[in-house]
C-alpha atoms as a PDB file:
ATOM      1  CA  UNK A   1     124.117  45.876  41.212  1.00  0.00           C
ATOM      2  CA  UNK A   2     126.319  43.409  42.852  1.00  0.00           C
ATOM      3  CA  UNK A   3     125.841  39.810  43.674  1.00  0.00           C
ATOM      4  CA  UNK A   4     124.759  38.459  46.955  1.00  0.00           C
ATOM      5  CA  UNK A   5     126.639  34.866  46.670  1.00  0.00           C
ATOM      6  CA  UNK A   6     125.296  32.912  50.003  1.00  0.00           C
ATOM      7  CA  UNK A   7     126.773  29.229  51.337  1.00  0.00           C
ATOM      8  CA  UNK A   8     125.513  26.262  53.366  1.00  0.00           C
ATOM      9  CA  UNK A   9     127.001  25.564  56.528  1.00  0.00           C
ATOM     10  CA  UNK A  10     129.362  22.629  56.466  1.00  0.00           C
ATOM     11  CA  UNK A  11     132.599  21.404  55.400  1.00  0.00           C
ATOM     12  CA  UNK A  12     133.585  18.176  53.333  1.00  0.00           C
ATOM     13  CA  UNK A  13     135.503  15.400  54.733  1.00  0.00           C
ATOM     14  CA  UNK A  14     139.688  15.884  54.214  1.00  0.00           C
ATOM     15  CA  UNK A  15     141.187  19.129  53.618  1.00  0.00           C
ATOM     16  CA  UNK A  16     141.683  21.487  56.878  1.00  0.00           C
ATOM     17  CA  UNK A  17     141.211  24.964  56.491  1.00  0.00           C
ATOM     18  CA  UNK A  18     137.282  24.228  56.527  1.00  0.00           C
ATOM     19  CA  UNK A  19     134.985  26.760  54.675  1.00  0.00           C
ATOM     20  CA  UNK A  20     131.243  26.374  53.695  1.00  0.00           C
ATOM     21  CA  UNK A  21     130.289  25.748  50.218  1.00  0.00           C
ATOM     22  CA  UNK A  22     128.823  28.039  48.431  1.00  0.00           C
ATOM     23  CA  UNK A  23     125.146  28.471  47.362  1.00  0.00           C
ATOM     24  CA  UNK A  24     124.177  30.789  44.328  1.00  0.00           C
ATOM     25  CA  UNK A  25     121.173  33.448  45.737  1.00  0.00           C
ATOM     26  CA  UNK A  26     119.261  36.095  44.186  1.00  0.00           C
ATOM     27  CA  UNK A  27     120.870  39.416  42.953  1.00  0.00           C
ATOM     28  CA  UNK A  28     121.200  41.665  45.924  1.00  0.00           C
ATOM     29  CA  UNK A  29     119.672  45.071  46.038  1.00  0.00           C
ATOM     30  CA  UNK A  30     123.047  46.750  47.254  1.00  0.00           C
ATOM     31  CA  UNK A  31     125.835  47.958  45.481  1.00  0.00           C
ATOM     32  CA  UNK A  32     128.865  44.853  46.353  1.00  0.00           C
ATOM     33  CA  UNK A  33     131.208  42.082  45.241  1.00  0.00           C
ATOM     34  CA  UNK A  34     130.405  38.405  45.016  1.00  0.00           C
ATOM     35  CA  UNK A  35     133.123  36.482  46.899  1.00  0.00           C
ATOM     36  CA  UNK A  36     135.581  34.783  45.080  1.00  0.00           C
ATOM     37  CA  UNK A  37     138.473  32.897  45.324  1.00  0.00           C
ATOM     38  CA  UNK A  38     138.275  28.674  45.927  1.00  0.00           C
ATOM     39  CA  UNK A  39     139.187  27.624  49.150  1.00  0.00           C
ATOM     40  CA  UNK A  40     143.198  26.472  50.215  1.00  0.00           C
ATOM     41  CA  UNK A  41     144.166  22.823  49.653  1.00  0.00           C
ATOM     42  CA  UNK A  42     145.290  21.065  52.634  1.00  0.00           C
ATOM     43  CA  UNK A  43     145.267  17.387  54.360  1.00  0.00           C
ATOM     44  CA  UNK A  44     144.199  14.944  57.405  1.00  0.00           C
ATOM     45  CA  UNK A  45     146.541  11.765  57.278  1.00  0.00           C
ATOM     46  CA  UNK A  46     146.323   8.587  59.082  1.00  0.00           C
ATOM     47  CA  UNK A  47     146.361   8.662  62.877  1.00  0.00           C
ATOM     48  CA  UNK A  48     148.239   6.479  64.584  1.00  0.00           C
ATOM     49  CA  UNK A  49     148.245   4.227  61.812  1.00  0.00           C
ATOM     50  CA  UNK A  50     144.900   3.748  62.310  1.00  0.00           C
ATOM     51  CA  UNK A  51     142.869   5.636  59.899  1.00  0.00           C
ATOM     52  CA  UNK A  52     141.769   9.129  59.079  1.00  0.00           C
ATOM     53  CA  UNK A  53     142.023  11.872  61.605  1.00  0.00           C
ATOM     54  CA  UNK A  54     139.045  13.534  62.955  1.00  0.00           C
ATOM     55  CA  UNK A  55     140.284  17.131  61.368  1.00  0.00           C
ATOM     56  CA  UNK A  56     138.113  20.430  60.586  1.00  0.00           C
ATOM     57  CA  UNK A  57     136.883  19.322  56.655  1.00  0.00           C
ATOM     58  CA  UNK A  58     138.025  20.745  53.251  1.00  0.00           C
ATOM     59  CA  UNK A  59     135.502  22.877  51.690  1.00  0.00           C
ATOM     60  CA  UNK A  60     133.949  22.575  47.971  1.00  0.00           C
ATOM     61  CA  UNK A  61     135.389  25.052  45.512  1.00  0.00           C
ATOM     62  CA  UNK A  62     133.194  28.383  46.185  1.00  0.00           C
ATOM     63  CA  UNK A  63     132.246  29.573  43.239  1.00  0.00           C
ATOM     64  CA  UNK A  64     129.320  32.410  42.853  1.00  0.00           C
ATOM     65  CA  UNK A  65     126.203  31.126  40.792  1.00  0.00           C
ATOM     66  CA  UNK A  66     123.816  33.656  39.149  1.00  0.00           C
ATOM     67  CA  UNK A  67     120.321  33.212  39.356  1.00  0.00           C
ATOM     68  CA  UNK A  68     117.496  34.981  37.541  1.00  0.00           C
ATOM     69  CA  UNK A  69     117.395  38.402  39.128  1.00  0.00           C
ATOM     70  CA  UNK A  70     114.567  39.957  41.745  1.00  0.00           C
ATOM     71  CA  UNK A  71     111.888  41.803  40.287  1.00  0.00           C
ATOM     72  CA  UNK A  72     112.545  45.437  39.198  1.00  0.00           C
ATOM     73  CA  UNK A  73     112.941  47.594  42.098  1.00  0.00           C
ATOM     74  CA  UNK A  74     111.243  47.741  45.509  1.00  0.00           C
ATOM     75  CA  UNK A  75     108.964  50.824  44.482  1.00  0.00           C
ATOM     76  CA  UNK A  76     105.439  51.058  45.129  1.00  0.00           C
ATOM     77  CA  UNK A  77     104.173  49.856  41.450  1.00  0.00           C
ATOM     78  CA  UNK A  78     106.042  46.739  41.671  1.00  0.00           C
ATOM     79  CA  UNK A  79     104.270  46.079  45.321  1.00  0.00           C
ATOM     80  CA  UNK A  80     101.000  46.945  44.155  1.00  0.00           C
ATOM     81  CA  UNK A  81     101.372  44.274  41.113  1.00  0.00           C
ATOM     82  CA  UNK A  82     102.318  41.517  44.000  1.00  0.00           C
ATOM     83  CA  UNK A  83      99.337  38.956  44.697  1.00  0.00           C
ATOM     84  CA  UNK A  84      97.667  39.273  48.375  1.00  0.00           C
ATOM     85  CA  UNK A  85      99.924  38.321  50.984  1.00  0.00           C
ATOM     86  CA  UNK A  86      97.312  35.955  52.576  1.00  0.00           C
ATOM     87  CA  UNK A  87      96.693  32.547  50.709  1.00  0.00           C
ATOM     88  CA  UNK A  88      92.855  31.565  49.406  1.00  0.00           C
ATOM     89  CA  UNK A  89      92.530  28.910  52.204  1.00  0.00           C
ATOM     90  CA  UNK A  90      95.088  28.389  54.581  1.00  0.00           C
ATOM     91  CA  UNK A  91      96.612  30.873  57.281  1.00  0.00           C
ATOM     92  CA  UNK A  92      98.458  34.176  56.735  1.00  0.00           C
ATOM     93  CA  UNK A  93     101.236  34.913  54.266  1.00  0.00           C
ATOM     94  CA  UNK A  94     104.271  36.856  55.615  1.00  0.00           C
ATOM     95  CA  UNK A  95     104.231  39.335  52.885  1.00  0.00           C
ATOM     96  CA  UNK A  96     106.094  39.581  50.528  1.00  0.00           C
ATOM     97  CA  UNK A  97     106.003  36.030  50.591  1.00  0.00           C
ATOM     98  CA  UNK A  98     107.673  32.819  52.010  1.00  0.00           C
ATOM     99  CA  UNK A  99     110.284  30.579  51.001  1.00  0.00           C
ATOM    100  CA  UNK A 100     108.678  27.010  51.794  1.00  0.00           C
ATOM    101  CA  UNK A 101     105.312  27.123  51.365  1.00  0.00           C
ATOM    102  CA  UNK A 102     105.631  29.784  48.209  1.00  0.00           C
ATOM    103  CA  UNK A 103     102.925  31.659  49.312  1.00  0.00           C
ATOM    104  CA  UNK A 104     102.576  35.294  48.282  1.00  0.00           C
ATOM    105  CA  UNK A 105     103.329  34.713  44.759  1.00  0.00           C
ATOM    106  CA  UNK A 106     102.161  34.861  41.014  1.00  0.00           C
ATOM    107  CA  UNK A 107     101.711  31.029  39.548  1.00  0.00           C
ATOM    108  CA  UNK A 108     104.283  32.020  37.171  1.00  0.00           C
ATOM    109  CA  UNK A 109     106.689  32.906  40.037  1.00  0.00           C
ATOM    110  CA  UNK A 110     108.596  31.640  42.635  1.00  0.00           C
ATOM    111  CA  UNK A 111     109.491  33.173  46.409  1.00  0.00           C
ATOM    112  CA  UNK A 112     113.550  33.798  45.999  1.00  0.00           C
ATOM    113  CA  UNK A 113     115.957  34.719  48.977  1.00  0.00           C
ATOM    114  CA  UNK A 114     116.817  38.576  48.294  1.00  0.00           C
ATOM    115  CA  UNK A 115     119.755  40.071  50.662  1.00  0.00           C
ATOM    116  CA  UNK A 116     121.762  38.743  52.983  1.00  0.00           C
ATOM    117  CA  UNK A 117     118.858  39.925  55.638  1.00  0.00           C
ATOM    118  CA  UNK A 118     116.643  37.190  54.742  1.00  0.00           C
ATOM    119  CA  UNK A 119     114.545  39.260  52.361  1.00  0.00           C
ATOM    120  CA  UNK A 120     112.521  37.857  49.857  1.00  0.00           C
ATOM    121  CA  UNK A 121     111.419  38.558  46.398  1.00  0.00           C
ATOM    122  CA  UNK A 122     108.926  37.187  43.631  1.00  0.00           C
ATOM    123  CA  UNK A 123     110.734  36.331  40.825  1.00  0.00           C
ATOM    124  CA  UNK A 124     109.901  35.062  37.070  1.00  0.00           C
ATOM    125  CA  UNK A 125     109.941  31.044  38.151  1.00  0.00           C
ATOM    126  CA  UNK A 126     112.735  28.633  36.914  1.00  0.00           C
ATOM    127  CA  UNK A 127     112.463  25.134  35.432  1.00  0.00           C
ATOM    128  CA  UNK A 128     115.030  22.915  37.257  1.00  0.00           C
ATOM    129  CA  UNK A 129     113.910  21.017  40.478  1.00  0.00           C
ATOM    130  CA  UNK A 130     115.490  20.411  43.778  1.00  0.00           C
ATOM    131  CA  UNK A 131     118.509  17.838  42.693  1.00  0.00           C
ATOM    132  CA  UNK A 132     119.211  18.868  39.355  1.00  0.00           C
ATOM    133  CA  UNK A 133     121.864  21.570  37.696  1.00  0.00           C
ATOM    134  CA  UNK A 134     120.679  24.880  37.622  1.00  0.00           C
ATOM    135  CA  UNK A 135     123.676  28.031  36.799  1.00  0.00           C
ATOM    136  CA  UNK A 136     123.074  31.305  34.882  1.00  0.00           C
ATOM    137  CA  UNK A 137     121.018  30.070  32.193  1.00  0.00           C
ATOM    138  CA  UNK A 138     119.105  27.515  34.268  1.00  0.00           C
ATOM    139  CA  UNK A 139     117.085  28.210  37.248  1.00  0.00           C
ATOM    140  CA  UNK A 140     115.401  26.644  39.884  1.00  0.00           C
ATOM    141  CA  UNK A 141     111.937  25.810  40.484  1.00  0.00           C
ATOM    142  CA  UNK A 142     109.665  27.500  42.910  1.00  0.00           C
ATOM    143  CA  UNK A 143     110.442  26.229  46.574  1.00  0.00           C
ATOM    144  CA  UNK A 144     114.770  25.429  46.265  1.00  0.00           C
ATOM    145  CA  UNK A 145     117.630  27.538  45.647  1.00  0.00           C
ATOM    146  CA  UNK A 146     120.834  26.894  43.620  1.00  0.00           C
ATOM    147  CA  UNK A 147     123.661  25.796  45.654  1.00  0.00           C
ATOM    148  CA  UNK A 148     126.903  26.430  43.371  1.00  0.00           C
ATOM    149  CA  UNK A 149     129.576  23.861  43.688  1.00  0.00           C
ATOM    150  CA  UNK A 150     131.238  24.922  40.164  1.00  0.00           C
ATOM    151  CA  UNK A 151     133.661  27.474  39.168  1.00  0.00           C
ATOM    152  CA  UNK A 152     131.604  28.038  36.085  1.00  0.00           C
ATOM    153  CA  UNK A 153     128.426  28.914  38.095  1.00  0.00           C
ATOM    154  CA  UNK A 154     126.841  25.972  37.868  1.00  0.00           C
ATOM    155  CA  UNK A 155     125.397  24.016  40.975  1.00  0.00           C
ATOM    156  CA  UNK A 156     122.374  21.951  41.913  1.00  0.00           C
ATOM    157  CA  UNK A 157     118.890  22.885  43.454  1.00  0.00           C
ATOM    158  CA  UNK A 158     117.743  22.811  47.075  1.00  0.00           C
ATOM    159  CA  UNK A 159     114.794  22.864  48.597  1.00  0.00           C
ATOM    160  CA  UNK A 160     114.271  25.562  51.162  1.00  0.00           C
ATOM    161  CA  UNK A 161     113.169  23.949  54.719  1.00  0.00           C
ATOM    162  CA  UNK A 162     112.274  25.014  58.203  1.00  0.00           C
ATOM    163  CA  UNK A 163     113.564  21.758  59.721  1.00  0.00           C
ATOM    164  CA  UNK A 164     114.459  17.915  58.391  1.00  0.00           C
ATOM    165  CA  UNK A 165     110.660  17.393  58.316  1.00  0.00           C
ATOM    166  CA  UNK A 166     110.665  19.083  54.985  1.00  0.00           C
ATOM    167  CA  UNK A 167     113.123  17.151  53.413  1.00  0.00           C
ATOM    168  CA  UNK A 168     113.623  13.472  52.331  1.00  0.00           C
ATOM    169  CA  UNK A 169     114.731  10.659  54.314  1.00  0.00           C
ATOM    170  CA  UNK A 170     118.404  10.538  54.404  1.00  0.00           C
ATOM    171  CA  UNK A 171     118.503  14.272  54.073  1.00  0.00           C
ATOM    172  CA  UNK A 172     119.547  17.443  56.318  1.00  0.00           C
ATOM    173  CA  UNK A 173     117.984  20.818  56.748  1.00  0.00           C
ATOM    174  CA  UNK A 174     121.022  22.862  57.152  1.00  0.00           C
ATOM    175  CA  UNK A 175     121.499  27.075  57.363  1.00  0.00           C
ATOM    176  CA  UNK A 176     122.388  29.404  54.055  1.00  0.00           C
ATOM    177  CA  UNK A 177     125.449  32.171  55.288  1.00  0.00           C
ATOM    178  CA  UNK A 178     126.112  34.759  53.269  1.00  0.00           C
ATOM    179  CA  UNK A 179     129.652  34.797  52.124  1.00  0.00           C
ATOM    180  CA  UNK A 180     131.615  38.001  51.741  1.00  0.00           C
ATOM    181  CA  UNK A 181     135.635  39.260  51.761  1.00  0.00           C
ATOM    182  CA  UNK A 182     136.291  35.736  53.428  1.00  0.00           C
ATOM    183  CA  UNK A 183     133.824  36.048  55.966  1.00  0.00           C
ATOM    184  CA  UNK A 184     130.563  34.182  56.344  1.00  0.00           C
ATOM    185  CA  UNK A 185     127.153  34.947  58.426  1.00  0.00           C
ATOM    186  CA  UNK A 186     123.943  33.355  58.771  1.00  0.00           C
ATOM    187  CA  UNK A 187     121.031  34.753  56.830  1.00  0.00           C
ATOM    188  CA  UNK A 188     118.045  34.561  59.535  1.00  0.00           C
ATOM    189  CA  UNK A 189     115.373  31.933  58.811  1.00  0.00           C
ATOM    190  CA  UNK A 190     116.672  30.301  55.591  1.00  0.00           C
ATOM    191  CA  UNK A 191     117.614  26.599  55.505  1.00  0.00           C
ATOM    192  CA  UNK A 192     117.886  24.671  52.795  1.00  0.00           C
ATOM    193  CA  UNK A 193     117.954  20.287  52.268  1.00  0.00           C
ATOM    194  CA  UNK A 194     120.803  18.480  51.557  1.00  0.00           C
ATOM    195  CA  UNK A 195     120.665  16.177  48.661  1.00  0.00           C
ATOM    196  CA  UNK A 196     120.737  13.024  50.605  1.00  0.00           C
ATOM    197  CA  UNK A 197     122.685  10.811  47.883  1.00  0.00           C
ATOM    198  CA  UNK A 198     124.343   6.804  48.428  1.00  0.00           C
ATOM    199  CA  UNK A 199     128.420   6.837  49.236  1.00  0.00           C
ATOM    200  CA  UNK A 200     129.048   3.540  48.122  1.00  0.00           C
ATOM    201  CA  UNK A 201     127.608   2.830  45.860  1.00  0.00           C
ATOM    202  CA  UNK A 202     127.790   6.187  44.595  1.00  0.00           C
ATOM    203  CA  UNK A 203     124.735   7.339  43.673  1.00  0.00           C
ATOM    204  CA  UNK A 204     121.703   9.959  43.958  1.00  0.00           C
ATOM    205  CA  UNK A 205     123.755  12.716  42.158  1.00  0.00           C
ATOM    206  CA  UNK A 206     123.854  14.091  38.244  1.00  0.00           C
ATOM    207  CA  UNK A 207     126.390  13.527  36.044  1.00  0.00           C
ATOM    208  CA  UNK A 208     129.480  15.522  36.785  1.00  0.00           C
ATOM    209  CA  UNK A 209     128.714  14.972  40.464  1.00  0.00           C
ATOM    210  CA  UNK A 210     129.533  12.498  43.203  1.00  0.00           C
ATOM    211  CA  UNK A 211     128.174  11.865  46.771  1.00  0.00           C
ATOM    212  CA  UNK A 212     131.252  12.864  49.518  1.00  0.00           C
ATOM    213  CA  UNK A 213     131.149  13.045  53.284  1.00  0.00           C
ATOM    214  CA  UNK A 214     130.669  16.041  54.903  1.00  0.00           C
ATOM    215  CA  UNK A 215     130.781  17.310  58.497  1.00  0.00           C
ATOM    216  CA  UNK A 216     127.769  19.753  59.700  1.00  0.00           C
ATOM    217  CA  UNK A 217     129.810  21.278  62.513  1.00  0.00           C
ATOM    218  CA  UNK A 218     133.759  20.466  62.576  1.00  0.00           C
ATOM    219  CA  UNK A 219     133.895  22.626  65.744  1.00  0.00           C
ATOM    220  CA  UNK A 220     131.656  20.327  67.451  1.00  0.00           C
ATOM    221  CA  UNK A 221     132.139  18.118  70.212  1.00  0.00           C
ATOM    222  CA  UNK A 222     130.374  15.170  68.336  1.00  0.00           C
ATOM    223  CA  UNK A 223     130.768  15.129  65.379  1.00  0.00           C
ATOM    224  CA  UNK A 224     127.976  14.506  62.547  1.00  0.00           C
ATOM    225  CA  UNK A 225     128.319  13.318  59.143  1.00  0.00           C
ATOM    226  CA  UNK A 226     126.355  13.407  56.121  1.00  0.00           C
ATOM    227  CA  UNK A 227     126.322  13.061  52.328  1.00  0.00           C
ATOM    228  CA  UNK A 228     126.023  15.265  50.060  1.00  0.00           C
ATOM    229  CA  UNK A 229     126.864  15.966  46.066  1.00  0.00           C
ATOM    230  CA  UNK A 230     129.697  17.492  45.339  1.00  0.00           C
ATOM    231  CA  UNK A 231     131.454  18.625  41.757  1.00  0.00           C
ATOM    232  CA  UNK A 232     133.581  15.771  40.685  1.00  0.00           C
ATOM    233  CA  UNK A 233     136.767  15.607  38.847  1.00  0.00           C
ATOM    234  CA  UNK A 234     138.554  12.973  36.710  1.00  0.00           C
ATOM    235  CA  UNK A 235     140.709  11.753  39.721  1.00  0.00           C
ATOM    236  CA  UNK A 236     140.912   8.154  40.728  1.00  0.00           C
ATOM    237  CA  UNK A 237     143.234   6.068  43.570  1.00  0.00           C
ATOM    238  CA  UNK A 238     146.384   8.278  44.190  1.00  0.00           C
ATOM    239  CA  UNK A 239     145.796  11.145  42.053  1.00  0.00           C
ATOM    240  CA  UNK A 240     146.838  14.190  43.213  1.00  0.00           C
ATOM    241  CA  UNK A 241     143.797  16.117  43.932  1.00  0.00           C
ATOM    242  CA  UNK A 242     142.991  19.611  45.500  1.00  0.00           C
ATOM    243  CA  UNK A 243     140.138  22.222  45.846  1.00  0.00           C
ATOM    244  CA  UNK A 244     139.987  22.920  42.283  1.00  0.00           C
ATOM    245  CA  UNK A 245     140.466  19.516  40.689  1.00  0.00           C
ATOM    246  CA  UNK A 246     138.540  16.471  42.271  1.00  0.00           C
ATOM    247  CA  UNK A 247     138.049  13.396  42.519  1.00  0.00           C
ATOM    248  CA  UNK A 248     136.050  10.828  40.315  1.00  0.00           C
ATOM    249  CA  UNK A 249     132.647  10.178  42.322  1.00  0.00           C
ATOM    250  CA  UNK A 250     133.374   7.281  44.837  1.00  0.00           C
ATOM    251  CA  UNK A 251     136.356   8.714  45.716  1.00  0.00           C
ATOM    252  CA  UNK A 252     137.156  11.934  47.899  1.00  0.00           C
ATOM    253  CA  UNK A 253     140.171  13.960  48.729  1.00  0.00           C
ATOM    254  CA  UNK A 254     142.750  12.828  51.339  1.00  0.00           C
ATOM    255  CA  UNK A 255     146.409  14.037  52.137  1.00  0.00           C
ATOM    256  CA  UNK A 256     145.910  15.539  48.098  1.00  0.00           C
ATOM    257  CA  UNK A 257     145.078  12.295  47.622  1.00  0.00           C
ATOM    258  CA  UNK A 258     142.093  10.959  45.623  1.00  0.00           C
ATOM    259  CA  UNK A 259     140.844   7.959  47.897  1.00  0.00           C
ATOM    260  CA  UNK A 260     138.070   5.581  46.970  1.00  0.00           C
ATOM    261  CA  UNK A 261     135.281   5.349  50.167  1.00  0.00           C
ATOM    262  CA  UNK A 262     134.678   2.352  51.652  1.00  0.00           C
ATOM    263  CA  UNK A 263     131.949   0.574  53.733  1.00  0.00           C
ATOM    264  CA  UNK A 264     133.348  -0.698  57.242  1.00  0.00           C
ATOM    265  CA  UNK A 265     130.539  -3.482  57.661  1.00  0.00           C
ATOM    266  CA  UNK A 266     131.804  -5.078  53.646  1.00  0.00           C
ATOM    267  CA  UNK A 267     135.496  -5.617  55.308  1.00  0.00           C
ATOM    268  CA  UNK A 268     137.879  -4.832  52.857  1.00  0.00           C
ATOM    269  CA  UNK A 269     135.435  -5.927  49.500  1.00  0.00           C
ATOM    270  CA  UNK A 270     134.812  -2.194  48.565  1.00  0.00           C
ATOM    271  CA  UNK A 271     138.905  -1.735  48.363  1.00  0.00           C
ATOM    272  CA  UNK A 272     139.049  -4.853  45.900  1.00  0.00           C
ATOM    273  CA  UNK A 273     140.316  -2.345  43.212  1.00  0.00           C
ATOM    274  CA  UNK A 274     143.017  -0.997  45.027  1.00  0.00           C
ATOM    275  CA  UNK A 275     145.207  -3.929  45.638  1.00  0.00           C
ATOM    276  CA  UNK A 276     147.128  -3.212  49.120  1.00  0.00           C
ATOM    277  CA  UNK A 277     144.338  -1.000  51.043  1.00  0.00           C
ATOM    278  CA  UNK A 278     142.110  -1.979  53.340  1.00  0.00           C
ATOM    279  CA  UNK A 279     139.190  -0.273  54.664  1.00  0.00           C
ATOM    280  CA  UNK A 280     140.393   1.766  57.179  1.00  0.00           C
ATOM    281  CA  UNK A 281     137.745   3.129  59.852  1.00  0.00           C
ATOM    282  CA  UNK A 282     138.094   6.347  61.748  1.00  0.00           C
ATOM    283  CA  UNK A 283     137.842   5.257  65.820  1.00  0.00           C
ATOM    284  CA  UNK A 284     138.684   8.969  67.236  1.00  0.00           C
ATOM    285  CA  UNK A 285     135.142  10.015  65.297  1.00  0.00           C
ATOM    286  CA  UNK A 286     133.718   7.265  63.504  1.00  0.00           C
ATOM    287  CA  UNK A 287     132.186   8.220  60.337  1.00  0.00           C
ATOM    288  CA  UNK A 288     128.450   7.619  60.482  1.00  0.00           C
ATOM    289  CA  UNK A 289     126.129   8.254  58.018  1.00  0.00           C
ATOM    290  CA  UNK A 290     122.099   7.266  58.459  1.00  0.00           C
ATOM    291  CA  UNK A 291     123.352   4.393  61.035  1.00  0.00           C
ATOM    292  CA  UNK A 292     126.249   2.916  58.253  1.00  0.00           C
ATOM    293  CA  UNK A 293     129.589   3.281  59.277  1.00  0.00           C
ATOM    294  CA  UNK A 294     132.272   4.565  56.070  1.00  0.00           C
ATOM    295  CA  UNK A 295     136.013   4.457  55.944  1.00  0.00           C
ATOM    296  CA  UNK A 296     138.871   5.152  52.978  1.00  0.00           C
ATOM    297  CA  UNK A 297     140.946   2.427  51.239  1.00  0.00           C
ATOM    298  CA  UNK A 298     144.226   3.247  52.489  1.00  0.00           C
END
């Protein structure tokens, strides 16, 4: 059975050539290949001298993360073993059960997206909560789905959300698309949180990850920025970075360029360790995060 490998809407601050990153799902109950491939490398220079351009984002590599798989078959034993699909107290389940509130299930399971329909499955439950690693051996808790950021299948754990009301201050509730042969499409009525972390100071992330700037929409009119984890790299100030190998967590990729974040309201302070940068805004679409404005030593 092949993999259904399924991403979040929106692009990271830097490279063009924007593409979502992807998001590990449940196994599919079709016969087809996970997506693979990481995303092309480019860059968004300095505009007029006077900062980053507001360009379409680069994406986070896109690799496919495995998570346990749905429950054996869709026959009519395996439906008869599933719990009501009303809950004791409060109002109707949609059966088989539903991705937020978790109703439908066996207290040892945990609602799981299915197929690239929106289906839904009870699977065994995992151990990992929303903001921590999950991968192939390690698998999310009831209520969030693993968002892989890592060629090795590894990613972290979102909570599934019907709008920003579900999440945590600071934090988004985007769409899942399912990725396939380079194209993407939006699985009906599945949204997951964003992590919410700090920019500068980085922070809010696990080890091995740092918080970057991303773009929701980069076709947008307006457009809005957020921050989210992302897989880091060993790169500091100038390295040469790309889709594959990133940047060290305060940092993100510019022009192949790793390039430390900055705060525009601290003047040029956060750039103290880059001796000739300043903090350089972007005025064509500043970059707003939660009401703080962010630039890039440069």
């Amino acid at each position: 059975m092949g993999r259904l490998v399924a991403t979040i809407l929106a692009c990271t601050v830097g490279v063009l050539g924007c593409a979502s990153g992807e998001v590990a799902s449940a196994e599919a109950g079709v016969d087809r290949p996970a997506a693979d491939g990481a995303p092309t490398d480019a860059g968004i220079g300095p505009s007029d001298g006077a900062g980053p351009e507001s360009a379409p984002m680069p994406p986070t590599p896109t690799p496919p993360t495995p998570t346990p798989p749905t429950p054996p078959g869709a026959d009519a034993a395996a439906d008869d073993a599933r719990p009501p699909s009303t809950t004791d107290t409060g109002p109707p389940c949609d059966a088989p059960c539903e991705l937020v509130s978790q109703c439908g299930c066996a207290a040892s399971e945990r609602c799981d997206l299915a197929d690239a329909r929106g289906g839904r499955a009870c699977v065994p439950d995992g151990t990992v909560g929303p903001g921590g690693e999950c991968g192939p051996t390690a698998a999310c808790r009831a209520g969030a789905l693993c968002v892989g950021v890592r060629g090795d299948g590894s990613g972290l754990c979102h909570a599934f959300c019907e709008a920003a009301a579900d999440c945590s201050s600071g934090s988004r509730c985007l769409a899942v698309v399912v990725s396939e042969g380079g194209t993407t499409t939006t699985i009906p009525g599945v949204r997951t949180c964003t992590s919410g972390c700090d920019l500068v100071p980085t922070a809010g992330c696990p080890a091995g990850y740092g918080c970057a700037l991303f773009v929701e929409d980069p076709d947008a009119a307006f457009l809005d920025y957020y921050a989210e984890c992302a897989a880091a790299g060993p790169g500091l100030s100038g390295d040469p970075c790309s889709a594959s190998t990133g940047c060290s967590p305060g940092f993100q990729c510019l022009v192949r360029q790793c390039t430390r974040i900055c705060r525009v309201a601290m003047g040029d302070s956060d750039c103290a360790d880059d001796p000739g940068t300043s903090c350089r805004a972007n005025f064509e679409a500043p970059y707003l995060v939660e009401g703080f404005e962010y630039g890039f030593c440069q």
